[in-house]
C-alpha atoms as a PDB file:
ATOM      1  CA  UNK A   1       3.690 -19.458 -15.226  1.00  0.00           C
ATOM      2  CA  UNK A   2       2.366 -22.660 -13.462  1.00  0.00           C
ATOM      3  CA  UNK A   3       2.467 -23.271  -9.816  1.00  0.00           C
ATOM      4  CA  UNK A   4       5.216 -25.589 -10.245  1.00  0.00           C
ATOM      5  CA  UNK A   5       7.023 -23.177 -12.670  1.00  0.00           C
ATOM      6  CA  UNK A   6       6.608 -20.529  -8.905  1.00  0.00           C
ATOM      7  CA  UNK A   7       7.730 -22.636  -6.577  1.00  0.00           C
ATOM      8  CA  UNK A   8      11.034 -24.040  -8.843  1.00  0.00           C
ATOM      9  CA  UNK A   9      11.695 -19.533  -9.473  1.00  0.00           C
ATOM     10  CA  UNK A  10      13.815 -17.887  -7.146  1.00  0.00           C
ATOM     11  CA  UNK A  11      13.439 -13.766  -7.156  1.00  0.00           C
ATOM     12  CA  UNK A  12      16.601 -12.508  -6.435  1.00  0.00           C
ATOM     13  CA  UNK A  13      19.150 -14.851  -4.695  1.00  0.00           C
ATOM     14  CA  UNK A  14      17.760 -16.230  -1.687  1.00  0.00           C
ATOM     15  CA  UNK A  15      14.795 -18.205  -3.399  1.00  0.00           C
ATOM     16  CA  UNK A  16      12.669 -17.671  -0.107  1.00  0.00           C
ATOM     17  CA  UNK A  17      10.671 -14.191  -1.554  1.00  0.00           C
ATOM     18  CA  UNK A  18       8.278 -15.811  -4.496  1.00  0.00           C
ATOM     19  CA  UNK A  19       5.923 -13.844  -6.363  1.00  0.00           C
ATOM     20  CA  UNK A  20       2.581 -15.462  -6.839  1.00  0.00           C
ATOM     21  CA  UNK A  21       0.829 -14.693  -9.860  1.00  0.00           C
ATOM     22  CA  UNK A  22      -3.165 -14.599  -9.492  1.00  0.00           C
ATOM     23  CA  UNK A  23      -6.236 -13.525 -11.772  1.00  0.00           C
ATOM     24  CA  UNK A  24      -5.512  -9.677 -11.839  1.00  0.00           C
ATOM     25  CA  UNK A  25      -2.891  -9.168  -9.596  1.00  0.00           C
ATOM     26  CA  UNK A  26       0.426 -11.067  -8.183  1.00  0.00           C
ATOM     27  CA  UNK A  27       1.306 -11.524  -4.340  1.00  0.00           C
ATOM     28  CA  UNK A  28       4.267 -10.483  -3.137  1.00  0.00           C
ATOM     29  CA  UNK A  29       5.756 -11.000   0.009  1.00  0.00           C
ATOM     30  CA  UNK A  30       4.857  -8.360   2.880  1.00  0.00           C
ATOM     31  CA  UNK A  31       8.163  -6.934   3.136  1.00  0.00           C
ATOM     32  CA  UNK A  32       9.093  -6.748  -0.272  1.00  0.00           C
ATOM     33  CA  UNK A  33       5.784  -4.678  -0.320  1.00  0.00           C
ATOM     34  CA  UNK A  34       7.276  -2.223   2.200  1.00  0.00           C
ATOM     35  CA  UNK A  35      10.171  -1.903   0.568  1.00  0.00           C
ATOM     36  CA  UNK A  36       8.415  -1.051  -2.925  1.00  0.00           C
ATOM     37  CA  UNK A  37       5.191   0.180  -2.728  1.00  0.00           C
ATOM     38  CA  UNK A  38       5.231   2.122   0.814  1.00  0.00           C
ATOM     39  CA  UNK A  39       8.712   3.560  -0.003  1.00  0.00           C
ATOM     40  CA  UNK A  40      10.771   1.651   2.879  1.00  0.00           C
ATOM     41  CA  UNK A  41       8.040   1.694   5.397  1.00  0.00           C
ATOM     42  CA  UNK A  42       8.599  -1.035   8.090  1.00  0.00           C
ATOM     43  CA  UNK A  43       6.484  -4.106   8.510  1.00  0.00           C
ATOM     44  CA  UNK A  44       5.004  -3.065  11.597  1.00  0.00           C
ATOM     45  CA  UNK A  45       3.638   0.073  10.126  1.00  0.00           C
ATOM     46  CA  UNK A  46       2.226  -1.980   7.022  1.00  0.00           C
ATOM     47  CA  UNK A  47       0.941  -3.900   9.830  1.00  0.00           C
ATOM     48  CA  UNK A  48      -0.769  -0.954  11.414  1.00  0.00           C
ATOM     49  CA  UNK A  49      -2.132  -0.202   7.656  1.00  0.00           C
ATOM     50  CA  UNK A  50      -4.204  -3.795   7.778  1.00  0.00           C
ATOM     51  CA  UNK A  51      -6.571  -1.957  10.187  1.00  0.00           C
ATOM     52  CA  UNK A  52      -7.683   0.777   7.813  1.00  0.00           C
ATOM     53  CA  UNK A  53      -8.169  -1.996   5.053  1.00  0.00           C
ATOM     54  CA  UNK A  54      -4.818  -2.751   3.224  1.00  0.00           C
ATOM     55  CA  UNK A  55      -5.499  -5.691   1.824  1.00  0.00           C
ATOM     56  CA  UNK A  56      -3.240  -9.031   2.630  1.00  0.00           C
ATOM     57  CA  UNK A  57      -3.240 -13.084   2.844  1.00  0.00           C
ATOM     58  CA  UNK A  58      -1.346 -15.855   4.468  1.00  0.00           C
ATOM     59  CA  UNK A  59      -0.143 -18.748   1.899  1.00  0.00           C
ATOM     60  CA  UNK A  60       1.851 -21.093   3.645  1.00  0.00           C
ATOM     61  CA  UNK A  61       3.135 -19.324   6.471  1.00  0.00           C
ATOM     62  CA  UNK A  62       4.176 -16.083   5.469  1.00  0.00           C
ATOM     63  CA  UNK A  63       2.031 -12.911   4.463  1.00  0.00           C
ATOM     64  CA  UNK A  64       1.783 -11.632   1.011  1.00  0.00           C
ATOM     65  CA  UNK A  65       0.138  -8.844  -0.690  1.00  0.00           C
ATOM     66  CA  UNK A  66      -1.693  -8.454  -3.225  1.00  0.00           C
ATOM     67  CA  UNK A  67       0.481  -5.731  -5.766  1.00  0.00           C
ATOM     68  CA  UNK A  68      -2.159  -3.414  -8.048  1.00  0.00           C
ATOM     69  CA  UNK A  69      -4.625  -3.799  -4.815  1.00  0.00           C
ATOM     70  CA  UNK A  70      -1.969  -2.794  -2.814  1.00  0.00           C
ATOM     71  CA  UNK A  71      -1.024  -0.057  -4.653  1.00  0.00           C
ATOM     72  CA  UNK A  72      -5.204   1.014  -5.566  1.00  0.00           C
ATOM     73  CA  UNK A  73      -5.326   0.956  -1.561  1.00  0.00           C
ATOM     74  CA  UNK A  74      -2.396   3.386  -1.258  1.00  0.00           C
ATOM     75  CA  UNK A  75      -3.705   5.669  -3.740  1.00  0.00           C
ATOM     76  CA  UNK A  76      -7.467   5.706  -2.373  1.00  0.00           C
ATOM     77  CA  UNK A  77      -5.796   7.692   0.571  1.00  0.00           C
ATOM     78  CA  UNK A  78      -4.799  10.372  -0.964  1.00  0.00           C
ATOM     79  CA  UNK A  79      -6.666  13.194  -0.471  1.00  0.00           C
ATOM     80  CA  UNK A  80      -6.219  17.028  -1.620  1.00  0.00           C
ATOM     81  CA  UNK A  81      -6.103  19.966   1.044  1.00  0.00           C
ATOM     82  CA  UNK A  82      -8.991  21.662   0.617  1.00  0.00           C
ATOM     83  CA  UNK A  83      -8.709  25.465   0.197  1.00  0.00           C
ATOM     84  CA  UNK A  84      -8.711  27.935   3.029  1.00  0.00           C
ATOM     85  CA  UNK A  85     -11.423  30.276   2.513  1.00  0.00           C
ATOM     86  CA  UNK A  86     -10.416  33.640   2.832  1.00  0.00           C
ATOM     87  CA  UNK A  87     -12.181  35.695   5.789  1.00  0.00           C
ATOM     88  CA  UNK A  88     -13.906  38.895   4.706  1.00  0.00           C
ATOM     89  CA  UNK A  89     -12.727  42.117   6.432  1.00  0.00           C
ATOM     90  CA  UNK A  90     -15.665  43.637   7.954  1.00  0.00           C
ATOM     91  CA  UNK A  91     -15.739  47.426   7.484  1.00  0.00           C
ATOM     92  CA  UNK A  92     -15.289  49.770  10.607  1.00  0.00           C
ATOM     93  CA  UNK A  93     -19.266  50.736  11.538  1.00  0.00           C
ATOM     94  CA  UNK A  94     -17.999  52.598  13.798  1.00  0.00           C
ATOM     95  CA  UNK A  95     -19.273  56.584  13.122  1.00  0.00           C
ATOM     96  CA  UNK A  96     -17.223  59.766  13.986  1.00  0.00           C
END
């Protein structure tokens, strides 16, 4: 799709919430990110995210993200609980 072809494609009704399509990846506009890729999370906590690296850039005015580094990001948190090592019982030394 050409850059005219973007900016002449409304997604959904309102025609305000473009997706940009770049090498590898397509930007998507920040809350249509929270809505989809952080399951509903609000802007302000996507906001919060920016400090521990989630990735994002201004084009025109409003703040996209990028989609499959978005979603890499996410993912790169996720961490597995380690397992709780069991505590040996120490036998009574204790003598009669």
């Amino acid at each position: 799709m050409s850059i005219e072809d973007q900016a002449l494609a409304p997604i959904g009704g309102g025609g305000f919430n473009r997706h940009i399509e770049i090498p590898g990846d397509t930007l998507v506009p920040d809350q249509e990110f929270c809505d989809v890729v952080l399951g509903g999370a609000s802007r302000r906590t996507a906001t919060r995210y920016e400090a521990e690296g989630l990735p994002f850039v201004m084009v025109a005015g409003r703040k996209y993200r990028p989609l499959n580094q978005g979603r890499g990001w996410l993912a790169s948190r996720i961490t597995a609980r380690k397992p709780q090592r069991t505590r040996r019982r120490h036998a009574s030394t204790s003598s009669p």
